[in-house]
C-alpha atoms as a PDB file:
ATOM      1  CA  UNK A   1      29.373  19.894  -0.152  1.00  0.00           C
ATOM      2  CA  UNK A   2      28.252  17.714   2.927  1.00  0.00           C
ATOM      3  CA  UNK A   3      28.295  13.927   2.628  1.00  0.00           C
ATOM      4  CA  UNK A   4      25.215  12.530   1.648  1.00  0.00           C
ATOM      5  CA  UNK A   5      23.923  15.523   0.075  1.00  0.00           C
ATOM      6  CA  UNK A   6      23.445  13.990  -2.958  1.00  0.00           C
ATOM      7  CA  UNK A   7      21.884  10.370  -3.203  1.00  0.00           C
ATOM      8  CA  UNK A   8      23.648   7.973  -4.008  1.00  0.00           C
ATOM      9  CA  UNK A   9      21.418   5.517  -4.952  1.00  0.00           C
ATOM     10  CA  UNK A  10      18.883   4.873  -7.978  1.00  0.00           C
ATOM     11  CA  UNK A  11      15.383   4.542  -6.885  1.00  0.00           C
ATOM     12  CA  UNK A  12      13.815   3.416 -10.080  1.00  0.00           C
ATOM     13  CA  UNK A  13      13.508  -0.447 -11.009  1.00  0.00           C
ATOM     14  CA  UNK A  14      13.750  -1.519  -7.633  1.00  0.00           C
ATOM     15  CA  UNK A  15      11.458  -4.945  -7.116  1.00  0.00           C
ATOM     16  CA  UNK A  16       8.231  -3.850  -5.928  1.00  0.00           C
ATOM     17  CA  UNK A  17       6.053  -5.923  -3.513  1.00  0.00           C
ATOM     18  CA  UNK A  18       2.077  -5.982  -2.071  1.00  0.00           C
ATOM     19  CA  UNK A  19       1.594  -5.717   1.611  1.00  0.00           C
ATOM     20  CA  UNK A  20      -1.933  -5.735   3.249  1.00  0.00           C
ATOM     21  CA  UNK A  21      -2.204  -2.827   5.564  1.00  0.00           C
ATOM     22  CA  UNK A  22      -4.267  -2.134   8.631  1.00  0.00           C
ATOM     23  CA  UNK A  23      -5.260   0.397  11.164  1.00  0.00           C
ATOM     24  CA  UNK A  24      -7.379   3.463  12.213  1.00  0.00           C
ATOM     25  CA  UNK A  25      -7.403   6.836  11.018  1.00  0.00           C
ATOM     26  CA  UNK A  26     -10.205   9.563  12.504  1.00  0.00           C
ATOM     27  CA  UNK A  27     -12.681  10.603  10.610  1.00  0.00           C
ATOM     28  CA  UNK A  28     -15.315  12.908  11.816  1.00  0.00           C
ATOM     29  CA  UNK A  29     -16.446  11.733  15.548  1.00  0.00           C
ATOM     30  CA  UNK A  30     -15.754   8.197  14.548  1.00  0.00           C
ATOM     31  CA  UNK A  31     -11.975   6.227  14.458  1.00  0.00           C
ATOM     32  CA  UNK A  32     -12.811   4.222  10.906  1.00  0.00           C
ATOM     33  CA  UNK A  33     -10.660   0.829  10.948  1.00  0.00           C
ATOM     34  CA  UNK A  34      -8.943   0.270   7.486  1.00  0.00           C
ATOM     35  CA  UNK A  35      -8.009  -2.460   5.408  1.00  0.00           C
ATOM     36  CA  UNK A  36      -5.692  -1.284   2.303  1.00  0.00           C
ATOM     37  CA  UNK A  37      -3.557  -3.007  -0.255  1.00  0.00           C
ATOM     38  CA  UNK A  38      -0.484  -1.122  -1.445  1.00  0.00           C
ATOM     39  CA  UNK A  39       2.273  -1.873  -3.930  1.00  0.00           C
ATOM     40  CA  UNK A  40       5.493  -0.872  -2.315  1.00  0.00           C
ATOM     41  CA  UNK A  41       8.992  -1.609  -2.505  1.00  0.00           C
ATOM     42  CA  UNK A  42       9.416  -2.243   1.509  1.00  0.00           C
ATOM     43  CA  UNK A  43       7.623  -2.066   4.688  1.00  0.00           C
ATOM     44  CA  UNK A  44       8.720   1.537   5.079  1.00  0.00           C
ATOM     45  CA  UNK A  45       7.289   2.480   2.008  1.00  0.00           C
ATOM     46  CA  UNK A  46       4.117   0.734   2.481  1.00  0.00           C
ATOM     47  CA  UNK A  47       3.947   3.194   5.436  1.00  0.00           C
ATOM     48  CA  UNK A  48       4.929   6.025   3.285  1.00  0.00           C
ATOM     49  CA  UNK A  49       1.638   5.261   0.628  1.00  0.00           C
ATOM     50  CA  UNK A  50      -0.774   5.064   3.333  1.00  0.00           C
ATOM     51  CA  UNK A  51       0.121   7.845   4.859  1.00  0.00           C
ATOM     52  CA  UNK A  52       0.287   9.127   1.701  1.00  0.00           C
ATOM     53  CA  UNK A  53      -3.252   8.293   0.263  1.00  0.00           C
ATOM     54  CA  UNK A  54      -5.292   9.300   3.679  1.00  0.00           C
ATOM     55  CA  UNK A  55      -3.854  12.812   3.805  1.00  0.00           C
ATOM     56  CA  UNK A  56      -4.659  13.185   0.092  1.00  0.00           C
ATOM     57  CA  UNK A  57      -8.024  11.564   0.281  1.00  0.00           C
ATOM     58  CA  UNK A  58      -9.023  12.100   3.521  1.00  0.00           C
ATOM     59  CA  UNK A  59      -6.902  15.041   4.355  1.00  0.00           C
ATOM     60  CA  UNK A  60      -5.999  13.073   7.751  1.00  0.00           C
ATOM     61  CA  UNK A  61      -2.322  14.455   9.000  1.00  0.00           C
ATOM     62  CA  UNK A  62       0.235  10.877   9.328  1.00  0.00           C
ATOM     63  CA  UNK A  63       0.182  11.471  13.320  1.00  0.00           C
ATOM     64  CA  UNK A  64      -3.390  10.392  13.223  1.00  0.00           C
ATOM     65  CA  UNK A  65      -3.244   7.867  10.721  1.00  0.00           C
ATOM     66  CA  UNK A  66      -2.654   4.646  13.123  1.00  0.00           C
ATOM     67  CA  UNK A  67      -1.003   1.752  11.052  1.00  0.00           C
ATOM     68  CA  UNK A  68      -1.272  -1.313  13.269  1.00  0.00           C
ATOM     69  CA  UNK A  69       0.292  -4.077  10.583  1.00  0.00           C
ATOM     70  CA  UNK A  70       2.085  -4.392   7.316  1.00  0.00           C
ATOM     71  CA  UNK A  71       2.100  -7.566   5.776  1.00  0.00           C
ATOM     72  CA  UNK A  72       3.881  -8.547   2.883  1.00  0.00           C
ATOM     73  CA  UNK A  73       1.383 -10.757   0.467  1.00  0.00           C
ATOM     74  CA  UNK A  74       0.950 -12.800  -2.249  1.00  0.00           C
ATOM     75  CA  UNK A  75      -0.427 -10.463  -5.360  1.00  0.00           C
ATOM     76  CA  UNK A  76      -3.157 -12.849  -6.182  1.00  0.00           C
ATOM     77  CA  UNK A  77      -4.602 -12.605  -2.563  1.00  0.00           C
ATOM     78  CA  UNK A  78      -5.571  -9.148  -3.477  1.00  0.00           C
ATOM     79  CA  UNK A  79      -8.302  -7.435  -4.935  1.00  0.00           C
ATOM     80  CA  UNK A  80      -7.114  -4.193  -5.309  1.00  0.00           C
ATOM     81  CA  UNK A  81      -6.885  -2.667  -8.707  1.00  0.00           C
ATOM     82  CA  UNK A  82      -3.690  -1.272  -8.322  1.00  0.00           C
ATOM     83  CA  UNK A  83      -2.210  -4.639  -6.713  1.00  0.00           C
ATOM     84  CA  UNK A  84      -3.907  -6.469  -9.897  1.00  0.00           C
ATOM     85  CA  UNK A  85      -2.554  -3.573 -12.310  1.00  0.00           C
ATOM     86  CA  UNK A  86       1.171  -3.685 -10.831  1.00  0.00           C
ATOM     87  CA  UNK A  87       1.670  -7.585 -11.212  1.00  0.00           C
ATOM     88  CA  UNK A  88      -0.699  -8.819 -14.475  1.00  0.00           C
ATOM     89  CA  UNK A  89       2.041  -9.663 -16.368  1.00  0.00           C
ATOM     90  CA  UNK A  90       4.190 -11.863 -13.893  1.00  0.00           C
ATOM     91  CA  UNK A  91       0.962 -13.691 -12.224  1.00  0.00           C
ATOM     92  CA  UNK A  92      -2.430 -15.294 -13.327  1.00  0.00           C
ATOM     93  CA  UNK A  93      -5.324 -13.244 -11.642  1.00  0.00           C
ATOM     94  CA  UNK A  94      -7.808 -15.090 -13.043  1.00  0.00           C
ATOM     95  CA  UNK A  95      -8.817 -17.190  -9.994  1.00  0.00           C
ATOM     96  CA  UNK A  96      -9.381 -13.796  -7.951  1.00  0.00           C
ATOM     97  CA  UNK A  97     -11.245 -12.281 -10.815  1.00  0.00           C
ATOM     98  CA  UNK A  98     -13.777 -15.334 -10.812  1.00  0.00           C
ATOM     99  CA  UNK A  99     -14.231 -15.235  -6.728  1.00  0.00           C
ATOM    100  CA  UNK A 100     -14.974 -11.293  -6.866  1.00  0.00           C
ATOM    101  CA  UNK A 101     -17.536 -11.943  -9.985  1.00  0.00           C
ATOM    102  CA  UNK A 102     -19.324 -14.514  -7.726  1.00  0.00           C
ATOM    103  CA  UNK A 103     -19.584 -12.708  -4.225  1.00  0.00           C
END
């Protein structure tokens, strides 16, 4: 057996993280810009989700999906569901809740 065909190393219970993603991604005749808030546990998997979700939702291969930033952000400055989901029970949501509500 070849080194490193096994891994080593436990995935599960590692400290996830939100990062604000954005880019392009083709779809039809237009290039739609994208805005999307991902739980990850690093930049590379951030990557890894949105490639992820826009070939399963918008069947868009990763070599057309154009990421152009991932930032790593506070959970509260999100609005996502999933962000909101992932970290209710280590921060206080409530303030974003109440901005949404009034918009």
């Amino acid at each position: 057996m070849t080194n490193g065909a096994l891994k080593r190393e436990w995935w599960v219970g590692r400290p996830m993280q939100a990062f604000r993603t954005t880019g392009t991604f083709p779809n039809g005749r237009t290039v739609q810009a994208f805005t999307k808030d991902v739980v990850a546990a690093d930049e590379v998997d951030a990557r890894h989700r949105i490639y992820s979700f826009f070939g399963s939702r918008h069947g868009v291969n990763r070599r057309f999906v154009n990421i152009e930033s991932v930032a790593q952000i506070e959970p509260t400055e999100s609005n996502e569901p999933v962000v909101i989901s992932a970290f209710r029970d280590t921060h206080d949501f409530t303030s974003v809740q109440a901005v949404a509500e009034e918009e």
